[in-house]
Protein backbone atom coordinates (compact mmCIF):
# COMPACT_ATOMS: atom_id res chain seq x y z
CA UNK A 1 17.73 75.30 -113.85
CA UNK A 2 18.42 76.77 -117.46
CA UNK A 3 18.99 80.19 -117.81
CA UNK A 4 15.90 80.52 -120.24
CA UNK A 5 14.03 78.87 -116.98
CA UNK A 6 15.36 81.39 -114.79
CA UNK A 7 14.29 84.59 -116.98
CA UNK A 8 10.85 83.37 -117.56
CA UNK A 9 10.26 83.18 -113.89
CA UNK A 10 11.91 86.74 -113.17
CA UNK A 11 9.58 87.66 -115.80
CA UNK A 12 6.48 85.91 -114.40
CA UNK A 13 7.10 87.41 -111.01
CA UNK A 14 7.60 91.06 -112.28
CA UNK A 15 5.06 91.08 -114.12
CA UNK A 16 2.55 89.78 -110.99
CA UNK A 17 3.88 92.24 -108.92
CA UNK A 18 2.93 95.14 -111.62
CA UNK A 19 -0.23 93.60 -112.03
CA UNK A 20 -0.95 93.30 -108.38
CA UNK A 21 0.17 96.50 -106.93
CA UNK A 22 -2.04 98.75 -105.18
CA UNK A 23 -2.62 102.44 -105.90
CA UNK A 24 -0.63 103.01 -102.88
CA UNK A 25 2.89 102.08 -104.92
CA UNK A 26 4.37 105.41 -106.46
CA UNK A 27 4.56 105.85 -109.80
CA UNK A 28 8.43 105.90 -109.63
CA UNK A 29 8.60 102.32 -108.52
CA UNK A 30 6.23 100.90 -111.00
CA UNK A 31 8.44 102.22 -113.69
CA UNK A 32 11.10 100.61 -112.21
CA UNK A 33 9.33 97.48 -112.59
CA UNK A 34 8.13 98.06 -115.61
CA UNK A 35 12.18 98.64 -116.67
CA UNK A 36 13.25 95.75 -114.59
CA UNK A 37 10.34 93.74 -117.01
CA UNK A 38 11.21 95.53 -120.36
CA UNK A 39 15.33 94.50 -118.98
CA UNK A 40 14.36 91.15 -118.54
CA UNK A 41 12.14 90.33 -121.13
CA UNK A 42 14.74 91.88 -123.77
CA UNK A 43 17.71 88.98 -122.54
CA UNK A 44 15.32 86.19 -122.74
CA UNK A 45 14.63 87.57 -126.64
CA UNK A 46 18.38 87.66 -127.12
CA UNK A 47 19.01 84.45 -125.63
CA UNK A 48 21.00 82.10 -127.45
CA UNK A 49 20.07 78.39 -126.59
CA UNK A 50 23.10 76.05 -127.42
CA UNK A 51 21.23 72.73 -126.64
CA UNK A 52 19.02 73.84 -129.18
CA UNK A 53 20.93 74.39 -131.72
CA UNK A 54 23.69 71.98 -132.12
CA UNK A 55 24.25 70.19 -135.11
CA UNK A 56 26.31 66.90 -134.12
């Protein structure tokens, strides 16, 4: 699995679990998701794909 494959999961799966969670989560831990998301989402902007962009 590409790395770009990787990060969009971790990203789908944070981003369920802040969307899913109760009322009961405290507010420290959804910021911590919602850092873990902003964290996550910022490397898969900054990726650099080399199949992409070769030039042979």
């Amino acid at each position: 699995m590409s790395r770009r494959m990787e990060l969009e999961n971790e990203l789908k799966m944070v981003q369920q679990r802040i969307d899913n969670a109760s009322d009961n989560v405290p507010k420290e831990v959804k910021e911590a998701w919602v850092k873990e998301l902003d964290s996550i989402a910022f490397e898969l902007n900054n990726l650099y794909d080399d199949d992409e962009n070769e030039f042979d």
